[in-house]
PDB file of N, CA and C in Angstrom:
ATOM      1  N   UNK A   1      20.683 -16.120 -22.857  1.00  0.00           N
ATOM      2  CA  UNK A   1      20.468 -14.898 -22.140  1.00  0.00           C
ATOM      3  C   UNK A   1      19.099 -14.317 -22.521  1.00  0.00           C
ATOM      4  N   UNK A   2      18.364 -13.951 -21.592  1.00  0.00           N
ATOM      5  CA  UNK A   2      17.257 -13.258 -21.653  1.00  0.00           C
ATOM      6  C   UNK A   2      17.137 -11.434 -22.348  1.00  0.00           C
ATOM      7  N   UNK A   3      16.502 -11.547 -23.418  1.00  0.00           N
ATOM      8  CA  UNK A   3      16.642  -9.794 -23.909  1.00  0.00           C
ATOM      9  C   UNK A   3      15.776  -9.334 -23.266  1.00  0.00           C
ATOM     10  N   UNK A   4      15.675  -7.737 -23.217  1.00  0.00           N
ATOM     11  CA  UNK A   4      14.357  -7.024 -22.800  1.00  0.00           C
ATOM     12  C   UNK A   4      13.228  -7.591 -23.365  1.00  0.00           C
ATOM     13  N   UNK A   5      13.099  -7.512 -24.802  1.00  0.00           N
ATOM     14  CA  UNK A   5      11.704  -7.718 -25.646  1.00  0.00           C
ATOM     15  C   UNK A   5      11.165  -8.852 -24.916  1.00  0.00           C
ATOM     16  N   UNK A   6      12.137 -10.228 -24.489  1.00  0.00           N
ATOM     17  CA  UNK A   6      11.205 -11.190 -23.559  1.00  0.00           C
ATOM     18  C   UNK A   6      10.757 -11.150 -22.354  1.00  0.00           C
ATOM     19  N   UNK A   7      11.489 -10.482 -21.968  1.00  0.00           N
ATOM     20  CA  UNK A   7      11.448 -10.051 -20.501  1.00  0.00           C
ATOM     21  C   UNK A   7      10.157  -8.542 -20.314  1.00  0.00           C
ATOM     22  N   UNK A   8      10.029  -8.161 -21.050  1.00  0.00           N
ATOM     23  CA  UNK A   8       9.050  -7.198 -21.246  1.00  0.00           C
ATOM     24  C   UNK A   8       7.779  -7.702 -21.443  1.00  0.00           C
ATOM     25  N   UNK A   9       7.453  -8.582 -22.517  1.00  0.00           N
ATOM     26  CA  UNK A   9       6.595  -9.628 -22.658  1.00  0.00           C
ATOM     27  C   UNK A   9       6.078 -10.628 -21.296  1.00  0.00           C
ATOM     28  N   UNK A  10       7.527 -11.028 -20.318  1.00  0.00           N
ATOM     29  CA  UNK A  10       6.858 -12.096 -19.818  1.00  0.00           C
ATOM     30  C   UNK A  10       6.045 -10.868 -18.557  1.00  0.00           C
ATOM     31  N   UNK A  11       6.554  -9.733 -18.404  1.00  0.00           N
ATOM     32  CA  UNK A  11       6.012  -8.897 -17.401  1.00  0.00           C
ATOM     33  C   UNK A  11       4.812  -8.448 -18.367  1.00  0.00           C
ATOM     34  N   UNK A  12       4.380  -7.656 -18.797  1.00  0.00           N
ATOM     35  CA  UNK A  12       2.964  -8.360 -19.457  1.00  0.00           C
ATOM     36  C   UNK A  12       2.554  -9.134 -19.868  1.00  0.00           C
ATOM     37  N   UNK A  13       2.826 -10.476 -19.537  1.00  0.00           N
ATOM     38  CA  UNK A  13       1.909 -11.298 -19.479  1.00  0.00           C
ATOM     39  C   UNK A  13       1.392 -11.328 -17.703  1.00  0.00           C
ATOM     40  N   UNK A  14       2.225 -11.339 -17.515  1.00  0.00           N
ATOM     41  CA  UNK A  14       2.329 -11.486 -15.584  1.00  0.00           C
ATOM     42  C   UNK A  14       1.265 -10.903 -14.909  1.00  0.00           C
ATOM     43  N   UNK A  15       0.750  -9.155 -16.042  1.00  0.00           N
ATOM     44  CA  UNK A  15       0.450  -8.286 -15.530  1.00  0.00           C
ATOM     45  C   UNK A  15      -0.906  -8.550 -16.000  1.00  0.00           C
ATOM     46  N   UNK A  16      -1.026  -8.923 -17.184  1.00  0.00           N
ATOM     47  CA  UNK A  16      -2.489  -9.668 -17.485  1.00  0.00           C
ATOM     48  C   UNK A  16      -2.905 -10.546 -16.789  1.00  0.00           C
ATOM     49  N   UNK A  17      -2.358 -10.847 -15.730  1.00  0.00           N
ATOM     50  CA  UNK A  17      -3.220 -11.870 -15.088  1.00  0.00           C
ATOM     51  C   UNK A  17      -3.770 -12.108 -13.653  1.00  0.00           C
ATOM     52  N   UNK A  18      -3.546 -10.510 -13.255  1.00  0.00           N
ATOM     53  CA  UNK A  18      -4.024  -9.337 -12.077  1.00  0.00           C
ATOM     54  C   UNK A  18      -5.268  -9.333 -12.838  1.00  0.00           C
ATOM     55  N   UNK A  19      -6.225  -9.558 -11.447  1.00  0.00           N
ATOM     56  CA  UNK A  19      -7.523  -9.234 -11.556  1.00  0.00           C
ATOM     57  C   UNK A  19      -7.771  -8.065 -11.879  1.00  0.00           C
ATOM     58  N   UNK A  20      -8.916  -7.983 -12.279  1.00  0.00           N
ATOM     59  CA  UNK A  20      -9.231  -6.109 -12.487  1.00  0.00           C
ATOM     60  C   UNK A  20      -9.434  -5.553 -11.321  1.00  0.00           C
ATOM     61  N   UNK A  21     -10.237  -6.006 -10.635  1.00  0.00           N
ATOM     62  CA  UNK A  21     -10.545  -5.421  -9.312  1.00  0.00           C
ATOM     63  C   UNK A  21      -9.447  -5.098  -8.374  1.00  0.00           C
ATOM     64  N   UNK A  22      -8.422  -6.635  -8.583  1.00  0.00           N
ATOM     65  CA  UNK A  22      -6.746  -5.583  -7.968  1.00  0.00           C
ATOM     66  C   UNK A  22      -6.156  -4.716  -8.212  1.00  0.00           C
ATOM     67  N   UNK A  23      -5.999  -4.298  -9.684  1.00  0.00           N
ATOM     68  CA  UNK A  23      -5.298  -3.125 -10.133  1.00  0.00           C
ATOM     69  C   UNK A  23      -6.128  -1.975 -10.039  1.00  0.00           C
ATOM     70  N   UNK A  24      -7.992  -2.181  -9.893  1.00  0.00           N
ATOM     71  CA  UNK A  24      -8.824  -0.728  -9.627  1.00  0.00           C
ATOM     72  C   UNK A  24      -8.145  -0.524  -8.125  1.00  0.00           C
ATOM     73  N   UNK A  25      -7.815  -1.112  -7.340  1.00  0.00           N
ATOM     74  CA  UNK A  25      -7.608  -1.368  -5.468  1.00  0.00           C
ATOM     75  C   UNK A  25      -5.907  -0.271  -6.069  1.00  0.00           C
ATOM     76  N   UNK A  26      -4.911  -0.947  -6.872  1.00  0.00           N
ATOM     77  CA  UNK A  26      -3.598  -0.304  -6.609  1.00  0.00           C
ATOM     78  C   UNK A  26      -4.111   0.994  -7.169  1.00  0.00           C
ATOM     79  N   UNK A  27      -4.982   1.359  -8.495  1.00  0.00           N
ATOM     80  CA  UNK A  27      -4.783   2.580  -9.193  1.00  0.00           C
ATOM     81  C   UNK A  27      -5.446   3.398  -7.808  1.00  0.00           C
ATOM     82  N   UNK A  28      -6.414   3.126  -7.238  1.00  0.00           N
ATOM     83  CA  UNK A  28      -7.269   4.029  -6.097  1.00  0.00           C
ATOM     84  C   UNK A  28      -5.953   4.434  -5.213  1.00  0.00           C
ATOM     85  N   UNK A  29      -5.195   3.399  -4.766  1.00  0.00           N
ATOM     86  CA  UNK A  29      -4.157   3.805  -3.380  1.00  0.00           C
ATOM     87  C   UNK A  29      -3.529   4.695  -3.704  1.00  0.00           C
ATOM     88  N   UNK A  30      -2.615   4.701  -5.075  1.00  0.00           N
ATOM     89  CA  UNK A  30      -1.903   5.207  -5.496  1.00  0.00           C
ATOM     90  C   UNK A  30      -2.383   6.924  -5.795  1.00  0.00           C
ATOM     91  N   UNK A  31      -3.566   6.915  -6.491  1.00  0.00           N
ATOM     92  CA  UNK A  31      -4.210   8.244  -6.369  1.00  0.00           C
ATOM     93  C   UNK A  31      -4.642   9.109  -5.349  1.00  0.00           C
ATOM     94  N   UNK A  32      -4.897   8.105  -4.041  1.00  0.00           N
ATOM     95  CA  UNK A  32      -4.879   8.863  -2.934  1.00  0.00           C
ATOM     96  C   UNK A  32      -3.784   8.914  -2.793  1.00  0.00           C
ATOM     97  N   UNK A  33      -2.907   8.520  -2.489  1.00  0.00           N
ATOM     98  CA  UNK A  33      -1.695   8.542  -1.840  1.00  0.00           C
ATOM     99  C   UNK A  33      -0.839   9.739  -2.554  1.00  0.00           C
ATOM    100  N   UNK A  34      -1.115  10.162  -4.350  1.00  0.00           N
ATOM    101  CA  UNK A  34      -0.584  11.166  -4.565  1.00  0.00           C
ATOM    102  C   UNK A  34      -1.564  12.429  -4.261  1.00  0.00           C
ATOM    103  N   UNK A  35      -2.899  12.226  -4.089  1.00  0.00           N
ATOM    104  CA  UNK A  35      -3.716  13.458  -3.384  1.00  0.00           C
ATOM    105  C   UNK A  35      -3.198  13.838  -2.293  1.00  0.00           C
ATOM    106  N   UNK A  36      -2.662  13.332  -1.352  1.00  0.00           N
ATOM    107  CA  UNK A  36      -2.510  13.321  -0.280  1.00  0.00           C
ATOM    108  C   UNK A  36      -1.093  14.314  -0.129  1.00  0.00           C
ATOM    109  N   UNK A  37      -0.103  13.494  -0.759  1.00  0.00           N
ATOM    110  CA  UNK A  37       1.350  14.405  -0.803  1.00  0.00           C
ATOM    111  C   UNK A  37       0.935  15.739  -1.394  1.00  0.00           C
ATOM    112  N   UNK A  38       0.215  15.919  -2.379  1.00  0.00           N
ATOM    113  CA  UNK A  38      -0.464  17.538  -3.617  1.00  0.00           C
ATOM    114  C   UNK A  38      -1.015  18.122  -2.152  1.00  0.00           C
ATOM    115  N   UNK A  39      -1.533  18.012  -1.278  1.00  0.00           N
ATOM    116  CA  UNK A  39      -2.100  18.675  -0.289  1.00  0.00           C
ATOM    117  C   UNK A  39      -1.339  18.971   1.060  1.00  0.00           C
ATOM    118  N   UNK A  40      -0.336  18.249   1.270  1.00  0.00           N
ATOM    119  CA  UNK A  40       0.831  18.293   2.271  1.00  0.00           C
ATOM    120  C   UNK A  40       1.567  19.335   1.472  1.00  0.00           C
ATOM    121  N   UNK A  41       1.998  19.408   0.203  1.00  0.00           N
ATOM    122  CA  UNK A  41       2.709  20.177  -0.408  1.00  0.00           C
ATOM    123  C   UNK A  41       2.297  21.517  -0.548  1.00  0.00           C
ATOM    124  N   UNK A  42       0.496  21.723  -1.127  1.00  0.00           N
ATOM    125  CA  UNK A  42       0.182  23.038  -1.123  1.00  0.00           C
ATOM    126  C   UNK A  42      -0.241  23.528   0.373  1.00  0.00           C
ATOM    127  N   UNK A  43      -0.018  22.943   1.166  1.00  0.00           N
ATOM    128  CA  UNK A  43      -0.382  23.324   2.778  1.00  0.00           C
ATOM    129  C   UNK A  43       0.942  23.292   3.327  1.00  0.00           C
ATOM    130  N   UNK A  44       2.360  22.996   2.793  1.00  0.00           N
ATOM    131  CA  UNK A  44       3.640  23.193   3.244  1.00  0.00           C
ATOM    132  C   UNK A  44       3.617  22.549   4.511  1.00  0.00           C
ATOM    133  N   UNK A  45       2.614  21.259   4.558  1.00  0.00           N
ATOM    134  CA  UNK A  45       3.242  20.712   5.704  1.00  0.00           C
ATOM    135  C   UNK A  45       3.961  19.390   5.926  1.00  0.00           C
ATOM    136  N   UNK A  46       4.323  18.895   6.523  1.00  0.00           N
ATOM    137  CA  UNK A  46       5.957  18.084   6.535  1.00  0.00           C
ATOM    138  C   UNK A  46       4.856  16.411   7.145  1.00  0.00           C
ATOM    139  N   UNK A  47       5.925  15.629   6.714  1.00  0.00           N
ATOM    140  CA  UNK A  47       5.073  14.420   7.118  1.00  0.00           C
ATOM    141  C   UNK A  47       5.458  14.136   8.502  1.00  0.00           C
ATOM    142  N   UNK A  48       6.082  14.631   9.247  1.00  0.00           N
ATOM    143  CA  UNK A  48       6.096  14.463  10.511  1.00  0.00           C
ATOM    144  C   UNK A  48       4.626  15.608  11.416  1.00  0.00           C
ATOM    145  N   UNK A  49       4.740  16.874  10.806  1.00  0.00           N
ATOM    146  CA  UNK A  49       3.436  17.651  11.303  1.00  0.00           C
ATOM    147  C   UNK A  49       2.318  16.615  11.053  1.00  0.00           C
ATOM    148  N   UNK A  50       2.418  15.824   9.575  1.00  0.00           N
ATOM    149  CA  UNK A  50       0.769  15.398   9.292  1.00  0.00           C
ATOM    150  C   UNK A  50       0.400  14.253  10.223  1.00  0.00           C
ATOM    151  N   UNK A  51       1.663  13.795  10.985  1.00  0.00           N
ATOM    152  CA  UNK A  51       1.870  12.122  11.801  1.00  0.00           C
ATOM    153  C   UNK A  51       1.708  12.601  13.183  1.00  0.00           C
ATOM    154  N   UNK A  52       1.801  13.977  13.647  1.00  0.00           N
ATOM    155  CA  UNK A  52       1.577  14.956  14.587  1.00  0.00           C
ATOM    156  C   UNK A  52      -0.586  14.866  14.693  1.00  0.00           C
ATOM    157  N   UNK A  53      -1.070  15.328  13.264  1.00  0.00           N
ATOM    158  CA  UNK A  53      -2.158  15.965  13.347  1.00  0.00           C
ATOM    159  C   UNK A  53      -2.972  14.787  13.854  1.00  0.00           C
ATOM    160  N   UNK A  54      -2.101  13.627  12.696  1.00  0.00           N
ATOM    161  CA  UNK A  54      -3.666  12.304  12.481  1.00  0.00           C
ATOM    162  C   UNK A  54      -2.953  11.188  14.236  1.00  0.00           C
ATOM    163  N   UNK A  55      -2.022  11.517  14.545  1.00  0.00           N
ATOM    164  CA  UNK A  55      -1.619  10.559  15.748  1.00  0.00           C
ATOM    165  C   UNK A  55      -0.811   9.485  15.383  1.00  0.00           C
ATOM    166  N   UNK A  56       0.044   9.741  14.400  1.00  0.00           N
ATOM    167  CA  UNK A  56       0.303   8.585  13.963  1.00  0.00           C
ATOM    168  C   UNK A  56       2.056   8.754  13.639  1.00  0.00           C
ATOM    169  N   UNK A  57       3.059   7.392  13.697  1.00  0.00           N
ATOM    170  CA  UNK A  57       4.355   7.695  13.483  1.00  0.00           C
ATOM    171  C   UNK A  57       4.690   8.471  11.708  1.00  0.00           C
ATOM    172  N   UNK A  58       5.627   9.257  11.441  1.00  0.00           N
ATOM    173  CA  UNK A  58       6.352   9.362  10.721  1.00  0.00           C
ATOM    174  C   UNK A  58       6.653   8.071   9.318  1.00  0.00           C
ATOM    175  N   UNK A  59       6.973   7.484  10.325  1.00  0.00           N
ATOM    176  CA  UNK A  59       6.978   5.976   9.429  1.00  0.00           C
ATOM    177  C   UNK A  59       5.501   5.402   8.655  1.00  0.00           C
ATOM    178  N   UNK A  60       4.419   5.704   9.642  1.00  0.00           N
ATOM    179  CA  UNK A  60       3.397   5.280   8.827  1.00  0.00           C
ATOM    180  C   UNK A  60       3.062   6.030   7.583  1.00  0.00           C
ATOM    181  N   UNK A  61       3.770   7.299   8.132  1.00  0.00           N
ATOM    182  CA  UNK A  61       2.688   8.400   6.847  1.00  0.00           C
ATOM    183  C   UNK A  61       3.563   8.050   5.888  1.00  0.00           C
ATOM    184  N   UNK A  62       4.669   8.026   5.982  1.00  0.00           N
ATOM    185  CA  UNK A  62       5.742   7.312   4.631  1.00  0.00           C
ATOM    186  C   UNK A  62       5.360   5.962   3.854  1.00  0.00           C
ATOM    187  N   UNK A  63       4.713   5.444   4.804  1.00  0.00           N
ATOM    188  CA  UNK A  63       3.452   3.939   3.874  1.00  0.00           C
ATOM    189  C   UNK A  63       2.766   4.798   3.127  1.00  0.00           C
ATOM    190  N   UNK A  64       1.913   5.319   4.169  1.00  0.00           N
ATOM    191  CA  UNK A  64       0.313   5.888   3.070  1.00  0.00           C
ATOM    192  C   UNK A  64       1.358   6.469   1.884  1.00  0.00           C
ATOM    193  N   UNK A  65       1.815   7.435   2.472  1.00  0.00           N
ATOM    194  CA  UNK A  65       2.527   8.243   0.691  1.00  0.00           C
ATOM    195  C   UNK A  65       2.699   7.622  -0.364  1.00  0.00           C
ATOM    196  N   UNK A  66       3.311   5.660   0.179  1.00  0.00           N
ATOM    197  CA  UNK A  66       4.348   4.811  -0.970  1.00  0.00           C
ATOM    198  C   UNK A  66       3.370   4.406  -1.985  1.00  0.00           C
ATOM    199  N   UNK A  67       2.078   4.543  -1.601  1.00  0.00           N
ATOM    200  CA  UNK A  67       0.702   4.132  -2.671  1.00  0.00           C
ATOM    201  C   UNK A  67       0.334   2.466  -2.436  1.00  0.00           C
ATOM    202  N   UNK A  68       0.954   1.775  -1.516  1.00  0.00           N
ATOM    203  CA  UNK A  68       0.450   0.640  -1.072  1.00  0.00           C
ATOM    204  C   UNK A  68       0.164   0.364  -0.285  1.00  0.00           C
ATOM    205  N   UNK A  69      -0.535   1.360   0.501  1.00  0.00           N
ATOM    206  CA  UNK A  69      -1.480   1.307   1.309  1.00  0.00           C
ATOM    207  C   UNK A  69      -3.020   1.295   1.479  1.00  0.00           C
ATOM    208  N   UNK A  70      -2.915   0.034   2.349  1.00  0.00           N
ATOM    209  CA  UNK A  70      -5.005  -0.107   2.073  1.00  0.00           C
ATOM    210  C   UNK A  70      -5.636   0.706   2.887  1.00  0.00           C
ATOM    211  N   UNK A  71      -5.911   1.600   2.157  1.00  0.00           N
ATOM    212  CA  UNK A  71      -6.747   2.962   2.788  1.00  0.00           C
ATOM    213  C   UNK A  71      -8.056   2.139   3.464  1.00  0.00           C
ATOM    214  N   UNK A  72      -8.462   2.527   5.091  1.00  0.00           N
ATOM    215  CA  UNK A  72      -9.422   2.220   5.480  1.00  0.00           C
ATOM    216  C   UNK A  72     -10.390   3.809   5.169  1.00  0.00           C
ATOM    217  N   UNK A  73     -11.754   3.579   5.322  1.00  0.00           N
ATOM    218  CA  UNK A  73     -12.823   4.721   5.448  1.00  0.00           C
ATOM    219  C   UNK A  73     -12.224   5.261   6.750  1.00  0.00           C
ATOM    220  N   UNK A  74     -11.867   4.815   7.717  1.00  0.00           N
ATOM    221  CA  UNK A  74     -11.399   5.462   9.455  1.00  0.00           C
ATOM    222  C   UNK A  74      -9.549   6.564   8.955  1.00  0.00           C
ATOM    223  N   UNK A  75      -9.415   5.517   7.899  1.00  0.00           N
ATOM    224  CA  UNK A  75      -7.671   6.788   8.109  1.00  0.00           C
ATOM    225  C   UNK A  75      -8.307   7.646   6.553  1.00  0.00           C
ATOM    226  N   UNK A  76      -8.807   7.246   5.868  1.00  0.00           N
ATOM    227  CA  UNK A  76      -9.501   8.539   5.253  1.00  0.00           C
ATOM    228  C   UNK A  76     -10.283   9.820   5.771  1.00  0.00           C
ATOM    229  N   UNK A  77     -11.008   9.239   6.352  1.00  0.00           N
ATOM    230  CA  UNK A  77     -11.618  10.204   7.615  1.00  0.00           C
ATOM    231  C   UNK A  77     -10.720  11.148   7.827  1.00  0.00           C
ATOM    232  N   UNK A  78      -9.797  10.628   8.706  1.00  0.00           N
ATOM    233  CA  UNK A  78      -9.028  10.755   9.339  1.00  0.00           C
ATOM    234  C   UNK A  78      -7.669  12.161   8.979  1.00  0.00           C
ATOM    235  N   UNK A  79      -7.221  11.480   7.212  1.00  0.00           N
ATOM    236  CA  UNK A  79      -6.647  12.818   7.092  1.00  0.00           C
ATOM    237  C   UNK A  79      -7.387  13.765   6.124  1.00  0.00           C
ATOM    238  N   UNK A  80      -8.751  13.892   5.919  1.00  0.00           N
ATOM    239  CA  UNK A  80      -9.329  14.405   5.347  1.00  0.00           C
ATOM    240  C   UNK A  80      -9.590  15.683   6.708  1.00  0.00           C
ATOM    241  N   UNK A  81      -9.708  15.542   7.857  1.00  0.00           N
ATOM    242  CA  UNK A  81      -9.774  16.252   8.867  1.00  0.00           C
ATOM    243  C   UNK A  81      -8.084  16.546   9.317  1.00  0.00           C
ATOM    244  N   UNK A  82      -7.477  16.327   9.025  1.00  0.00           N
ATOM    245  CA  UNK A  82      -6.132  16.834   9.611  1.00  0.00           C
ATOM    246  C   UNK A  82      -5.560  17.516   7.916  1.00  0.00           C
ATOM    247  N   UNK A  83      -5.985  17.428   6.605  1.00  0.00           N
ATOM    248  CA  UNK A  83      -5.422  18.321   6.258  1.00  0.00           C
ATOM    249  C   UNK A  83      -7.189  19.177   5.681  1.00  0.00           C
ATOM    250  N   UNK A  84      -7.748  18.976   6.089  1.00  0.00           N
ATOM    251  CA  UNK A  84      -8.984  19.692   6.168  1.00  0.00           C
ATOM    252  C   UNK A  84      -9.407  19.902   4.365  1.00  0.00           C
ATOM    253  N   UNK A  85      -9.300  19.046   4.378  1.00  0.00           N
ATOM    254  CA  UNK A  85      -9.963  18.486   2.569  1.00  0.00           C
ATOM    255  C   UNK A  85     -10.115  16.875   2.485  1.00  0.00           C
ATOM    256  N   UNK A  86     -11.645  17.331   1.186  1.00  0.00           N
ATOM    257  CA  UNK A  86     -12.412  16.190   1.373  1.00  0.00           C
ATOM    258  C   UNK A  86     -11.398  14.924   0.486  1.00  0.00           C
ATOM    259  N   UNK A  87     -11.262  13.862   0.761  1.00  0.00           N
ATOM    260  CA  UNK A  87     -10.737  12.987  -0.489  1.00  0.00           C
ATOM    261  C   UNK A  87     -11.552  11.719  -1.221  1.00  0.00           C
ATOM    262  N   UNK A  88     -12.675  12.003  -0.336  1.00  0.00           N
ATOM    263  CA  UNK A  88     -13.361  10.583  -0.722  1.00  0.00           C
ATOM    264  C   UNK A  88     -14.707  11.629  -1.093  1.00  0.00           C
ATOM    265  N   UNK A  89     -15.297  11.540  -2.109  1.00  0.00           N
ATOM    266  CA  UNK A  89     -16.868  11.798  -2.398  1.00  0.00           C
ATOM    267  C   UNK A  89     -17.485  11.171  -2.717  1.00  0.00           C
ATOM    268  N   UNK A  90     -18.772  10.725  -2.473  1.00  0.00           N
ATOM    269  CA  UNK A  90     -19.515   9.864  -3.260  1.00  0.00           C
ATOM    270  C   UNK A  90     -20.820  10.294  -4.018  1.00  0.00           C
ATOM    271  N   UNK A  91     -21.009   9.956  -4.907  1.00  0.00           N
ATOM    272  CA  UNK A  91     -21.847  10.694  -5.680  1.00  0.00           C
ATOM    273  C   UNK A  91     -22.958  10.005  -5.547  1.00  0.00           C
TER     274      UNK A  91
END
């Protein structure tokens, strides 16, 4: 039988062996994706209004939220103008 301690181990090892550049790609989605809900929340608006603003189903905005979503520059745009804050800056 398999214990945690190995099973913990073999998932870091697993996890060591994600590129860096993939996990910078999940940590980015994931941070938008919780910017995104922090701003639906302090603007009290519902993910069906925000699927209303940007044109888009209910169902999709429930992707973007899940954090595995590959944010294009066009749906950044996009709800940066429907909840009228910036999310992308570049310095």
């Amino acid at each position: 039988m398999i214990q945690f301690k190995d099973t913990e181990k073999m998932l870091h090892e697993m996890i060591a062996q994600v590129p860096s550049d993939i996990k910078k790609q999940y940590d980015y989605s994931f941070d938008l994706s919780d910017r995104i809900d922090e701003q639906m929340k302090s603007q009290g608006i519902s993910r069906r209004e925000l699927a209303r603003r940007t044109g888009k189903r209910p169902s999709e905005i429930t992707r973007w939220l899940s954090g595995q979503h590959n944010f294009t520059l066009a749906t950044i745009a996009k709800l940066s103008v429907a909840l009228d804050h910036d999310f992308l800056k570049i310095v």
